[in-house]
C-alpha atoms as a PDB file:
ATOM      1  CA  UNK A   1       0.000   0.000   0.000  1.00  0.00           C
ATOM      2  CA  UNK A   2       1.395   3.533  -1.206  1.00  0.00           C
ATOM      3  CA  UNK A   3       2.485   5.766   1.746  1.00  0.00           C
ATOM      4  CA  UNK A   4       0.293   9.031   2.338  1.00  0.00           C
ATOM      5  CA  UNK A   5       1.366  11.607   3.240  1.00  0.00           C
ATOM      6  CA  UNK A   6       0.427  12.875   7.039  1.00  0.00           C
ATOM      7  CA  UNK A   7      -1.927  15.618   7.045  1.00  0.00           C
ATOM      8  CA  UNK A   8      -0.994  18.773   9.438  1.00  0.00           C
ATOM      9  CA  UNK A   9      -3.150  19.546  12.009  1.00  0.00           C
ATOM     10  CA  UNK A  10      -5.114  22.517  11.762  1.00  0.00           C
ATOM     11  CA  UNK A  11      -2.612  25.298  12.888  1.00  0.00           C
ATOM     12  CA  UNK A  12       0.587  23.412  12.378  1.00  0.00           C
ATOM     13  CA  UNK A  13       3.111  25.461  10.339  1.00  0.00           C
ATOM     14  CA  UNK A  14       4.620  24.339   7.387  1.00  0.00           C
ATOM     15  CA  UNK A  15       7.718  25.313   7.638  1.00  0.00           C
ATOM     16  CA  UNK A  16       9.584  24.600   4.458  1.00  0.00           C
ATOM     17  CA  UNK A  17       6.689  26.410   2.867  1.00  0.00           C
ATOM     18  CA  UNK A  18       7.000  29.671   4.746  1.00  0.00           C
ATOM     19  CA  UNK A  19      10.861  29.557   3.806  1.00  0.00           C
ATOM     20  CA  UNK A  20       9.817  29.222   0.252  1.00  0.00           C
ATOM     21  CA  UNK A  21       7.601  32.769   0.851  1.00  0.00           C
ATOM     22  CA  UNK A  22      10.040  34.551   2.191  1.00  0.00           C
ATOM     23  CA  UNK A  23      13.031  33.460   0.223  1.00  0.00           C
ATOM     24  CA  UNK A  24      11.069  34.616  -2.984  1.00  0.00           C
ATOM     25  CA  UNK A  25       9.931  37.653  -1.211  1.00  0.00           C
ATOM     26  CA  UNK A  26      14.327  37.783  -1.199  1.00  0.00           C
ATOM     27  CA  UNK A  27      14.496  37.508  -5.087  1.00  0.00           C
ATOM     28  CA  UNK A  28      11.191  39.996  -5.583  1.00  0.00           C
ATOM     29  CA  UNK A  29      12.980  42.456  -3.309  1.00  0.00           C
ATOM     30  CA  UNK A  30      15.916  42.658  -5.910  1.00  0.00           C
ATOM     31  CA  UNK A  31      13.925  43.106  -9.092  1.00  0.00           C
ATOM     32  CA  UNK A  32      11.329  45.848  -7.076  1.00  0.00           C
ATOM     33  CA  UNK A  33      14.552  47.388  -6.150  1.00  0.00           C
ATOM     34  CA  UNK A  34      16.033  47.067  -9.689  1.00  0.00           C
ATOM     35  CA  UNK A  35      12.946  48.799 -11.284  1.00  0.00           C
ATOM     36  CA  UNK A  36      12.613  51.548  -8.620  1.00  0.00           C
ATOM     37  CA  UNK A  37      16.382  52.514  -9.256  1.00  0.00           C
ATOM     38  CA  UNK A  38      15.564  52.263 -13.085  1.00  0.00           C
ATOM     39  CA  UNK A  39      12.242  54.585 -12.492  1.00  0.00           C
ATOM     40  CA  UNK A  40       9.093  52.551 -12.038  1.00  0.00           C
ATOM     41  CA  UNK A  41       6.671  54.538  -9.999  1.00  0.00           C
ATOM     42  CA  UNK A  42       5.826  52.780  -6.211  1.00  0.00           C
ATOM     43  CA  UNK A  43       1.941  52.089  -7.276  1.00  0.00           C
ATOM     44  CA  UNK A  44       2.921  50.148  -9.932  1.00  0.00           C
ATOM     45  CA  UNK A  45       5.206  48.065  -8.264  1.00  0.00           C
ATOM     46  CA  UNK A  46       3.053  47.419  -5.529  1.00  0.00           C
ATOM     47  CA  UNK A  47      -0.286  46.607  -7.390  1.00  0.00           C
ATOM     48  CA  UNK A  48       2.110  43.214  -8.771  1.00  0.00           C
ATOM     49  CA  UNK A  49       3.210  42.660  -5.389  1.00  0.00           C
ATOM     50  CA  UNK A  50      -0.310  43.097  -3.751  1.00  0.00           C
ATOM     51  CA  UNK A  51      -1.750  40.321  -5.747  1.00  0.00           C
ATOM     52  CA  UNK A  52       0.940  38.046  -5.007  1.00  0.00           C
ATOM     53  CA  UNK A  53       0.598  38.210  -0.945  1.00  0.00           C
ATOM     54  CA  UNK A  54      -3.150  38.184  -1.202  1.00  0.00           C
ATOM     55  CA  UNK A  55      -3.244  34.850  -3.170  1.00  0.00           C
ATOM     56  CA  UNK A  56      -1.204  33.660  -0.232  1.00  0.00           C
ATOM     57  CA  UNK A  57      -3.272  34.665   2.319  1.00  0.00           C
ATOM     58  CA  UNK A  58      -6.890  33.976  -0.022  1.00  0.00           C
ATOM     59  CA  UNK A  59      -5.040  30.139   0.048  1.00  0.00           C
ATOM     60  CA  UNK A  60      -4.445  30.066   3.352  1.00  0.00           C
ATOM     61  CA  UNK A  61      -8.137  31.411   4.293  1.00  0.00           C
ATOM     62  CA  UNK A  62      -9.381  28.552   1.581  1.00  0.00           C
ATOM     63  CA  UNK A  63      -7.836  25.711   3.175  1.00  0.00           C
ATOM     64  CA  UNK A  64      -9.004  26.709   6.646  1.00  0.00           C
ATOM     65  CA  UNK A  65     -12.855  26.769   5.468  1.00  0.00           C
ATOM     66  CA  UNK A  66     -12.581  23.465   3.578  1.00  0.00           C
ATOM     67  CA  UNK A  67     -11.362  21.880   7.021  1.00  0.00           C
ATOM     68  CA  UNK A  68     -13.973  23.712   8.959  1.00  0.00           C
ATOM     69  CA  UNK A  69     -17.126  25.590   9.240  1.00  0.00           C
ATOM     70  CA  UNK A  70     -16.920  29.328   9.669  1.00  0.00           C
ATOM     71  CA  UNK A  71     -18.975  31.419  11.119  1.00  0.00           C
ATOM     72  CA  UNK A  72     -17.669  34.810   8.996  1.00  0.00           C
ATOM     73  CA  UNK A  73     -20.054  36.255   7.074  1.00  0.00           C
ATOM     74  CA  UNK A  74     -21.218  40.062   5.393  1.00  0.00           C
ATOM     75  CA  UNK A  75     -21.989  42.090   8.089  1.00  0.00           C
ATOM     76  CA  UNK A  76     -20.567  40.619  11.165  1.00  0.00           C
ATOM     77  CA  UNK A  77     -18.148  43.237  12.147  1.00  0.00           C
ATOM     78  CA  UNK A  78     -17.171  42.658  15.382  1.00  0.00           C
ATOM     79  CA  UNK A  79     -12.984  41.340  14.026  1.00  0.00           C
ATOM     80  CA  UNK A  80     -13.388  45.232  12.697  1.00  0.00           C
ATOM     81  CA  UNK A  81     -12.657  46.800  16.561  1.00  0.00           C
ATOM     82  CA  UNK A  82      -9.154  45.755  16.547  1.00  0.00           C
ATOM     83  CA  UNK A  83      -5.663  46.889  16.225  1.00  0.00           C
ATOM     84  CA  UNK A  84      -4.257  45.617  13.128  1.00  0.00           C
ATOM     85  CA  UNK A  85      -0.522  45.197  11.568  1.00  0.00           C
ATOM     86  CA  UNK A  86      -0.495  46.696   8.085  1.00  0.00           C
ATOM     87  CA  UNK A  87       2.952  47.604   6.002  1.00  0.00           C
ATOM     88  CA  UNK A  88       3.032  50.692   4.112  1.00  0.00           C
ATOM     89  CA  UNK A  89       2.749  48.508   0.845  1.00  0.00           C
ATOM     90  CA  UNK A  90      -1.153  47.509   2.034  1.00  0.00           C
ATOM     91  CA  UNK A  91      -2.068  51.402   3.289  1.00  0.00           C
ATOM     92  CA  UNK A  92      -0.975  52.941   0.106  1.00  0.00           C
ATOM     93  CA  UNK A  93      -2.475  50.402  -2.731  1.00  0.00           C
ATOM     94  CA  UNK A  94      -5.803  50.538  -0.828  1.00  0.00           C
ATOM     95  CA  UNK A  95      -5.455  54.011  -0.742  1.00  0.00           C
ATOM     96  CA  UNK A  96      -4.906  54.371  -3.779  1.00  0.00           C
ATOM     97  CA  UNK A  97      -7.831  51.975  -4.533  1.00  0.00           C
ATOM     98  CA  UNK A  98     -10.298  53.889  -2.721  1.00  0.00           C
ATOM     99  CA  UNK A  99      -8.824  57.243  -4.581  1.00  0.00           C
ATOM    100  CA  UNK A 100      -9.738  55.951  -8.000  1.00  0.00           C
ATOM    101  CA  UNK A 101     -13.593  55.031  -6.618  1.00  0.00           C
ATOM    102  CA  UNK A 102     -14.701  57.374  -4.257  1.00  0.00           C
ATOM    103  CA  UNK A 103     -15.756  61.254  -5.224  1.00  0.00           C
ATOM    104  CA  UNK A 104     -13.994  63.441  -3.672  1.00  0.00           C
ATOM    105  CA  UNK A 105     -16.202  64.145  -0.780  1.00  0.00           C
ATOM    106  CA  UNK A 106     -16.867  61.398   0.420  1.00  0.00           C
ATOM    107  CA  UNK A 107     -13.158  60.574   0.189  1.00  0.00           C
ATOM    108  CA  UNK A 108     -12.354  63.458   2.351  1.00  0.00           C
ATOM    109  CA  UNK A 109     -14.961  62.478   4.763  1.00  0.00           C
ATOM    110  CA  UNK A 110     -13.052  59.480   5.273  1.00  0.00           C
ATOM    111  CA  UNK A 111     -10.156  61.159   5.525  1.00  0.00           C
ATOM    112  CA  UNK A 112     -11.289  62.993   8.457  1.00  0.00           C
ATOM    113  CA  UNK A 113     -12.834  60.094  10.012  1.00  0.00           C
ATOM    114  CA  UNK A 114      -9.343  58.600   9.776  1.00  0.00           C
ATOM    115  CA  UNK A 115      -7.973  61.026  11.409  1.00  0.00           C
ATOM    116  CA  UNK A 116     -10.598  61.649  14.105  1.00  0.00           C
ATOM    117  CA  UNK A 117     -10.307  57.136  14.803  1.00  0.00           C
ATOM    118  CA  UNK A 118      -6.252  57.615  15.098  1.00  0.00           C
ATOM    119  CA  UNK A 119      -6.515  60.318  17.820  1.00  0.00           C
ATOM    120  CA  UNK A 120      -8.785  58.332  20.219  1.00  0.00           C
ATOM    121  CA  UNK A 121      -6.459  55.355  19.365  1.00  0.00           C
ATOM    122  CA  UNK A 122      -2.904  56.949  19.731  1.00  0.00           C
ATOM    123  CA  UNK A 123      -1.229  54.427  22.419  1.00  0.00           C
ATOM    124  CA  UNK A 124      -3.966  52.277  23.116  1.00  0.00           C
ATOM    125  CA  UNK A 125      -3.614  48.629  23.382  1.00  0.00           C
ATOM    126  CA  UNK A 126      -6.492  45.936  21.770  1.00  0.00           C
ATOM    127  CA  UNK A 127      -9.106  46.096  25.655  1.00  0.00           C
ATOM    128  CA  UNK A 128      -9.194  49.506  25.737  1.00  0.00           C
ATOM    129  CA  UNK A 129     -10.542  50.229  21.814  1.00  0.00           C
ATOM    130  CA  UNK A 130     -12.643  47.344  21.814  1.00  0.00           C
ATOM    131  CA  UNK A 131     -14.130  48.510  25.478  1.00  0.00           C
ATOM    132  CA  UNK A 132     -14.652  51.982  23.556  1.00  0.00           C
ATOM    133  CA  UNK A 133     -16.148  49.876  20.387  1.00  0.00           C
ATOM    134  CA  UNK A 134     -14.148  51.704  18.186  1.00  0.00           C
ATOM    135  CA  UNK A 135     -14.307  50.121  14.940  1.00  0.00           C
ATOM    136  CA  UNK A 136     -11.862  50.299  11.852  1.00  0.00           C
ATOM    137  CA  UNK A 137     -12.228  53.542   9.934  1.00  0.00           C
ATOM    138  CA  UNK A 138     -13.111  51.458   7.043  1.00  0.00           C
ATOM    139  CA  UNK A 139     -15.934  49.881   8.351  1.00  0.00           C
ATOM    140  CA  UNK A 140     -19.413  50.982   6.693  1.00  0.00           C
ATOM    141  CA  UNK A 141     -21.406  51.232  10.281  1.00  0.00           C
ATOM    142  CA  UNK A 142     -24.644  51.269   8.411  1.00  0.00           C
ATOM    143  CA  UNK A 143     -24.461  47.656   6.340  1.00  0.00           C
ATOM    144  CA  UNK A 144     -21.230  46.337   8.616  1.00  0.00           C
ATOM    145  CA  UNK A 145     -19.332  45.746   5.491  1.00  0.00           C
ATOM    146  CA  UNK A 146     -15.456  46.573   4.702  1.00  0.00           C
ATOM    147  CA  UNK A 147     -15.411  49.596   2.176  1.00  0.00           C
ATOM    148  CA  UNK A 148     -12.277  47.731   0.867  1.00  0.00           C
ATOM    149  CA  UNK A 149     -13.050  43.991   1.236  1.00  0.00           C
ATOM    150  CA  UNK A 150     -11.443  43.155  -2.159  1.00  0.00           C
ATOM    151  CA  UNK A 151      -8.247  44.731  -1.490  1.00  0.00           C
ATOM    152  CA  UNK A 152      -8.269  44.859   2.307  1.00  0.00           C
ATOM    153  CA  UNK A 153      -4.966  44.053   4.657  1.00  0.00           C
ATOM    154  CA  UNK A 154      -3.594  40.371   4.764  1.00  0.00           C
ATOM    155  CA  UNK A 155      -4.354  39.968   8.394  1.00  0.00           C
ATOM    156  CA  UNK A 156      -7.852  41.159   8.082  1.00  0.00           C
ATOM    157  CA  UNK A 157      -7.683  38.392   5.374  1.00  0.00           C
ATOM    158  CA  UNK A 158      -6.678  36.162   8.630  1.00  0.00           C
ATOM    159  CA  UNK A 159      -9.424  36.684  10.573  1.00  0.00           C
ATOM    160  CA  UNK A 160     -11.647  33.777  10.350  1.00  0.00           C
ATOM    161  CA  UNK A 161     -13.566  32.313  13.139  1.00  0.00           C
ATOM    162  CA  UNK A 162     -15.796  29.486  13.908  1.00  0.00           C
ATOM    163  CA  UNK A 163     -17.768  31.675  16.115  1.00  0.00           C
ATOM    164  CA  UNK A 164     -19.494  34.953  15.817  1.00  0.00           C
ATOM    165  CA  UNK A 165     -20.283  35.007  19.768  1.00  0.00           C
ATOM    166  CA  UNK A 166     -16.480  33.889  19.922  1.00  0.00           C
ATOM    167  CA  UNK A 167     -15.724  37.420  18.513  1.00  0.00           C
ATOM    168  CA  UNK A 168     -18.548  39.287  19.961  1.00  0.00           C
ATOM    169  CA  UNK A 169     -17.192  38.132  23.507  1.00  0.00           C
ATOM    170  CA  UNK A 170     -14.254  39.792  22.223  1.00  0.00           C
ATOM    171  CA  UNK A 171     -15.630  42.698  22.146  1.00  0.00           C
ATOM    172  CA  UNK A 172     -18.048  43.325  25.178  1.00  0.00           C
ATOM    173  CA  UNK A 173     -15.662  41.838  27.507  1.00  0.00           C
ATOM    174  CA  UNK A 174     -12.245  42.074  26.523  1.00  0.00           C
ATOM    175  CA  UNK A 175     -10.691  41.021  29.629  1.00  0.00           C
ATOM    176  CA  UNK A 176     -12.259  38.199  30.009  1.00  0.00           C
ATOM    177  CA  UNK A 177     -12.160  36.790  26.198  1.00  0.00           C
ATOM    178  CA  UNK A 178     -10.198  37.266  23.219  1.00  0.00           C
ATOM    179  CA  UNK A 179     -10.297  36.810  19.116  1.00  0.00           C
ATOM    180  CA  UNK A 180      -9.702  33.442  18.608  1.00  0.00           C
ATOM    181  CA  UNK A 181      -9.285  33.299  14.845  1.00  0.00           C
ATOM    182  CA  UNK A 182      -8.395  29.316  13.270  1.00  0.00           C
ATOM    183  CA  UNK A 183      -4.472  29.565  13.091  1.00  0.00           C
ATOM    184  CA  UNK A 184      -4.181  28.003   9.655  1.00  0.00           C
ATOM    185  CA  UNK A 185      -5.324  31.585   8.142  1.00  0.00           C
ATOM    186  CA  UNK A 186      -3.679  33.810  10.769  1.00  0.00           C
ATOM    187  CA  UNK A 187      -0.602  32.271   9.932  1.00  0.00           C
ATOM    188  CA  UNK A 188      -0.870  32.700   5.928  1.00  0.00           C
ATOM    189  CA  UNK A 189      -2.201  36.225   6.290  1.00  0.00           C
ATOM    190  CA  UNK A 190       0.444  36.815   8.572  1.00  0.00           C
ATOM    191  CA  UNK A 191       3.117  35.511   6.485  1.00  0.00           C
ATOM    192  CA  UNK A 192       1.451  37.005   3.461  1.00  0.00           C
ATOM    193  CA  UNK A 193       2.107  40.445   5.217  1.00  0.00           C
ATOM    194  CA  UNK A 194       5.811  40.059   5.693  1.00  0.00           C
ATOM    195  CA  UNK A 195       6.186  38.992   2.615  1.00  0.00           C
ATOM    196  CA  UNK A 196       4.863  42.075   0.972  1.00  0.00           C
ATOM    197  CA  UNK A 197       6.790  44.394   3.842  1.00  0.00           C
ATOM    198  CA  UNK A 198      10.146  42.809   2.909  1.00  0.00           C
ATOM    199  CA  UNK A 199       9.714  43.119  -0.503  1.00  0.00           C
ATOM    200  CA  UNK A 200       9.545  47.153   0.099  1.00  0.00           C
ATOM    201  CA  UNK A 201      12.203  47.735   2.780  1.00  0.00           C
ATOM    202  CA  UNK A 202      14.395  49.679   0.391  1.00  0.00           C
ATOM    203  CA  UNK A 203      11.853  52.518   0.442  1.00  0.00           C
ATOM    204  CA  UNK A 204      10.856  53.833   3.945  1.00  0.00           C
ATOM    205  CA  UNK A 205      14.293  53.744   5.106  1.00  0.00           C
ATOM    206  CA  UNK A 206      13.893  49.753   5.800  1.00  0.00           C
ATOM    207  CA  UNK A 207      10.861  47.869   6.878  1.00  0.00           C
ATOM    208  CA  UNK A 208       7.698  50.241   7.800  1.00  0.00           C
ATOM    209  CA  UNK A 209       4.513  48.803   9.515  1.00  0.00           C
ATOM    210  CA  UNK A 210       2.162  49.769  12.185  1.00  0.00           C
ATOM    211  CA  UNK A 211      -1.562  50.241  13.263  1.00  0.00           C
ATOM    212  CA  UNK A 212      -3.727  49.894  10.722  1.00  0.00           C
ATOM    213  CA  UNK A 213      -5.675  53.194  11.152  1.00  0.00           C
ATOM    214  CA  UNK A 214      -2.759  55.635  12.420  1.00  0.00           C
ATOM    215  CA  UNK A 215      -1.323  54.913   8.876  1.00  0.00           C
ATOM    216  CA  UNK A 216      -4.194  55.223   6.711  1.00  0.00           C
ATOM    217  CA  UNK A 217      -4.928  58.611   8.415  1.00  0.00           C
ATOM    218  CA  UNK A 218      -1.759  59.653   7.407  1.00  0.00           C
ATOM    219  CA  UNK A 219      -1.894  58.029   3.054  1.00  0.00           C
ATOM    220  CA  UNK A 220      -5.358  59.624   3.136  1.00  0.00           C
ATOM    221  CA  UNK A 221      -4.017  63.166   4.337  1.00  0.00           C
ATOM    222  CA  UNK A 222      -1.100  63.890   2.533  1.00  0.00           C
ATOM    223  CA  UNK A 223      -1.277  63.614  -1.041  1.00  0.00           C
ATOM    224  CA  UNK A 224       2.648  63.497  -1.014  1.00  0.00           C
ATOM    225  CA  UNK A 225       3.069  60.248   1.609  1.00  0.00           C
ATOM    226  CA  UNK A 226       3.708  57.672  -0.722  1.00  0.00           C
ATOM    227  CA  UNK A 227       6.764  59.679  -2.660  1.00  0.00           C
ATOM    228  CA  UNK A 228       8.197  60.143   0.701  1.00  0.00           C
ATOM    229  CA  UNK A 229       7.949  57.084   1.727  1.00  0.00           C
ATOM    230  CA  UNK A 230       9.768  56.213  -1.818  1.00  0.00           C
ATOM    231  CA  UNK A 231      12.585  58.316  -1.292  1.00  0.00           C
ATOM    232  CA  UNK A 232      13.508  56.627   1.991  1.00  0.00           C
ATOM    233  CA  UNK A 233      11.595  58.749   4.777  1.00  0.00           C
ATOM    234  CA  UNK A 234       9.111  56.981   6.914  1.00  0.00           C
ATOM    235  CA  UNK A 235       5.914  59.398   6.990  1.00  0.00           C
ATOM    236  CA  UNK A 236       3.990  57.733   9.581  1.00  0.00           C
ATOM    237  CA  UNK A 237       3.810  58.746  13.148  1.00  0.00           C
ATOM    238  CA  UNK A 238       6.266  56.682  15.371  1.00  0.00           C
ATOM    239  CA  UNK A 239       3.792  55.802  17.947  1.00  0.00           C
ATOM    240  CA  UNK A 240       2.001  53.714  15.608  1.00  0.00           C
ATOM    241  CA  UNK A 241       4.832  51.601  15.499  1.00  0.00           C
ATOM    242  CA  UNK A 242       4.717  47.802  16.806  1.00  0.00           C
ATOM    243  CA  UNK A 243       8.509  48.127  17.421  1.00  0.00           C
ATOM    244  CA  UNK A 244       8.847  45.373  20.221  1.00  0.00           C
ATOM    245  CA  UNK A 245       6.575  43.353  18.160  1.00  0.00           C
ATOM    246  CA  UNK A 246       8.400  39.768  16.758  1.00  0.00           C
ATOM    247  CA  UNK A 247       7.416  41.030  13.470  1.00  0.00           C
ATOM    248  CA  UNK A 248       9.009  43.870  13.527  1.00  0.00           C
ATOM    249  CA  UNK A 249      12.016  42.755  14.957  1.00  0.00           C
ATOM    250  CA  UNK A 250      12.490  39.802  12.220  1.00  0.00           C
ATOM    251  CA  UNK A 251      11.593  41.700   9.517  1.00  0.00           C
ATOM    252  CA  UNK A 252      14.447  44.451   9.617  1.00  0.00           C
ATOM    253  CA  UNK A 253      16.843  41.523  10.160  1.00  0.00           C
ATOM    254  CA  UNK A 254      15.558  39.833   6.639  1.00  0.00           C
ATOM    255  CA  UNK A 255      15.288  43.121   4.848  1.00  0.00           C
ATOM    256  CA  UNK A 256      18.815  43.525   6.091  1.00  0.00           C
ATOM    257  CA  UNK A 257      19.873  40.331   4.560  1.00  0.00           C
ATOM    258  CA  UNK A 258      17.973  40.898   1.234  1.00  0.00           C
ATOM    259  CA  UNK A 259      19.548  44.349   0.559  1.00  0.00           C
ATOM    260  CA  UNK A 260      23.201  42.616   1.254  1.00  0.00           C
ATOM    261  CA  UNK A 261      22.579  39.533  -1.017  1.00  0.00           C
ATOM    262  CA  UNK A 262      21.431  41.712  -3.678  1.00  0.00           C
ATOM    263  CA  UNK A 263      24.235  44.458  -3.172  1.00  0.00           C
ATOM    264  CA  UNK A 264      26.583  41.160  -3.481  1.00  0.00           C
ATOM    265  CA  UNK A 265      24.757  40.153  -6.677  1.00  0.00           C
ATOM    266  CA  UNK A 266      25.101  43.281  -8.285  1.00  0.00           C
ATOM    267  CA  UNK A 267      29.141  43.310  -7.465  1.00  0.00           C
ATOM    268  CA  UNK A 268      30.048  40.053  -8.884  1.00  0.00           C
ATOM    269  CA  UNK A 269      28.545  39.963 -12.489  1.00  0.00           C
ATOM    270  CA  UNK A 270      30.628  37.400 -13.449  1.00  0.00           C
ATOM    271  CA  UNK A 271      29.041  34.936 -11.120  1.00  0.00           C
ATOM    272  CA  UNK A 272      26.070  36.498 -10.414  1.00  0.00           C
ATOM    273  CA  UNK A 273      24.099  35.123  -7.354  1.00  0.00           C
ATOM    274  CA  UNK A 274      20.236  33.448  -7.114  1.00  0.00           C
ATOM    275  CA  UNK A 275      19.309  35.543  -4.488  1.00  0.00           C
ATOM    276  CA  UNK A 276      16.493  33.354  -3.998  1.00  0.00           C
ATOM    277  CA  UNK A 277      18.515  30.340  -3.230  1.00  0.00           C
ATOM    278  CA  UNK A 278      21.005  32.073  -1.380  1.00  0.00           C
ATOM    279  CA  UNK A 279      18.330  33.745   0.601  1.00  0.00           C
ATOM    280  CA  UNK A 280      16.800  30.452   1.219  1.00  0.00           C
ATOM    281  CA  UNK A 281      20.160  28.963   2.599  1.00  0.00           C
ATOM    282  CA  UNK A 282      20.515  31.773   4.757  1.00  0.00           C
ATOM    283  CA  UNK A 283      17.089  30.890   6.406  1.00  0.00           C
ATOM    284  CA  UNK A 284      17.389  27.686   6.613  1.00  0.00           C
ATOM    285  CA  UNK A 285      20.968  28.328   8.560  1.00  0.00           C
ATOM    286  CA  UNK A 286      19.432  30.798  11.285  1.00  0.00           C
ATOM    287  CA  UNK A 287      16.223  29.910  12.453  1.00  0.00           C
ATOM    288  CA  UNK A 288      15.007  27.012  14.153  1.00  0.00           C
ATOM    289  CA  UNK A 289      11.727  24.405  12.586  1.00  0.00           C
ATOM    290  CA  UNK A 290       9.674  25.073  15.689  1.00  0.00           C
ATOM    291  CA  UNK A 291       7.898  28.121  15.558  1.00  0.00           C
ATOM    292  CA  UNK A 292       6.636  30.397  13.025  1.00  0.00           C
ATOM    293  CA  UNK A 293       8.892  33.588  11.195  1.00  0.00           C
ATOM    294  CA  UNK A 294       5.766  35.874  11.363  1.00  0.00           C
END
């Protein structure tokens, strides 16, 4: 009889697959970089990029609901009262989404709603906002839909649950519950996100991430935030920063390693390097099987 096989328990991480992600986020890093230098405009590079870290969160998501029954639906909202991880990448192609659909007013509504959402939020951990029930600036209060569902974050993309009381618990009494979204499609969103981060650290002055609706406060407000951000500055407000988050911390040591295996690529053209491969050697040298990168 043919050997199967073993399948993974839901939230078990495949490892050698999130080494795959991020070593090709390694070799899309170089070519981004390479048509930046050469004079591609950030939106275009990032639409490409978008599409490839949402198909790896939208597989992720996929394989969690064909193990399991979810309880996510349009209109449950109550995942939308939480602080969430976004790079710069995700704020400024739904941004720039939202700028080629909304008229103008009702663009600079949201705008000031941003704004408004990112004061009450400065500093505050998850208990507090969802105490306060205040929900993402995104969210359409009146049909408790995502204004951006088709392009929205990859860890919004995570957030699937098997129970809508679950989440509402979350909510009404954050001290005593929590989120509890199925780890299969946290995981995938979350290394979905990185990706996409890592494959942008050359602009912003290295890796840039943060609270979801500090940063889209800021890409809706200045018109000029995305060429800033593409000439190395970092136009977000440091508070919004996650900087003793694991993420953050692993991320600047990859980007790191990307920008110095694609400098060393560049140097020797006579035997010039797969960054991917070399990236994925690297990875598989410095960090251990038994826990997840993201």
């Amino acid at each position: 009889m043919a050997e199967h096989a073993r399948e993974r328990p839901p939230g078990a991480v495949d490892f050698d697959a999130e080494l795959a992600v991020l070593a090709d986020s390694a070799a899309s890093y170089c070519r981004s970089r390479e048509a930046a230098a050469a004079g591609t405009i950030p939106e275009a590079l990032i639409d490409g990029a978008f599409g490839r870290a949402a198909a790896i969160a939208d597989q992720a998501e996929s394989g969690a609901r064909a193990k399991q029954a979810t309880a996510c639906r349009k209109g449950c909202a109550w995942c939308c009262h939480q602080n969430v991880r976004v790079s710069a990448a995700e704020v400024f192609h739904l941004v720039n989404w939202l700028r080629t659909r909304l008229p103008a007013e009702e663009l600079k509504a949201l705008a000031a709603h941003a704004r408004e959402s990112a004061a009450r939020l400065q500093g505050m951990p998850q208990p507090p906002r969802a105490r306060a029930r205040i929900a993402c600036a995104l969210l359409d209060l009146a049909t408790g839909a995502c204004r951006v569902h088709e392009v929205r974050p990859m860890l919004c993309r995570g957030q699937l649950s098997l129970s809508a009381q679950t989440c509402q618990q979350a909510v009404e009494s954050p001290g005593e519950h929590r989120f509890e979204p199925l780890l299969d499609a946290l995981h995938g969103a979350g290394l979905a996100s990185m990706s996409l981060e890592l494959e942008f650290a050359f602009f912003g002055g290295g890796p840039v991430s943060g609270e979801l609706t500090a940063m889209l406060a800021v890409a809706l407000t200045d018109p000029a935030a995305e060429v800033r951000w593409s000439r190395g500055e970092n136009p977000f407000p440091r508070h919004n920063e996650f900087s003793t988050h694991l993420n953050s911390r692993m991320a600047r040591m990859l980007a790191a390693t990307w920008a110095r295996l694609a400098d060393e690529g560049r140097e020797d053209f006579n035997q010039p390097r797969d960054i991917r491969a070399a990236a994925m050697t690297f990875l598989r040298e410095t960090t251990g099987a038994d826990e997840p990168l993201h």
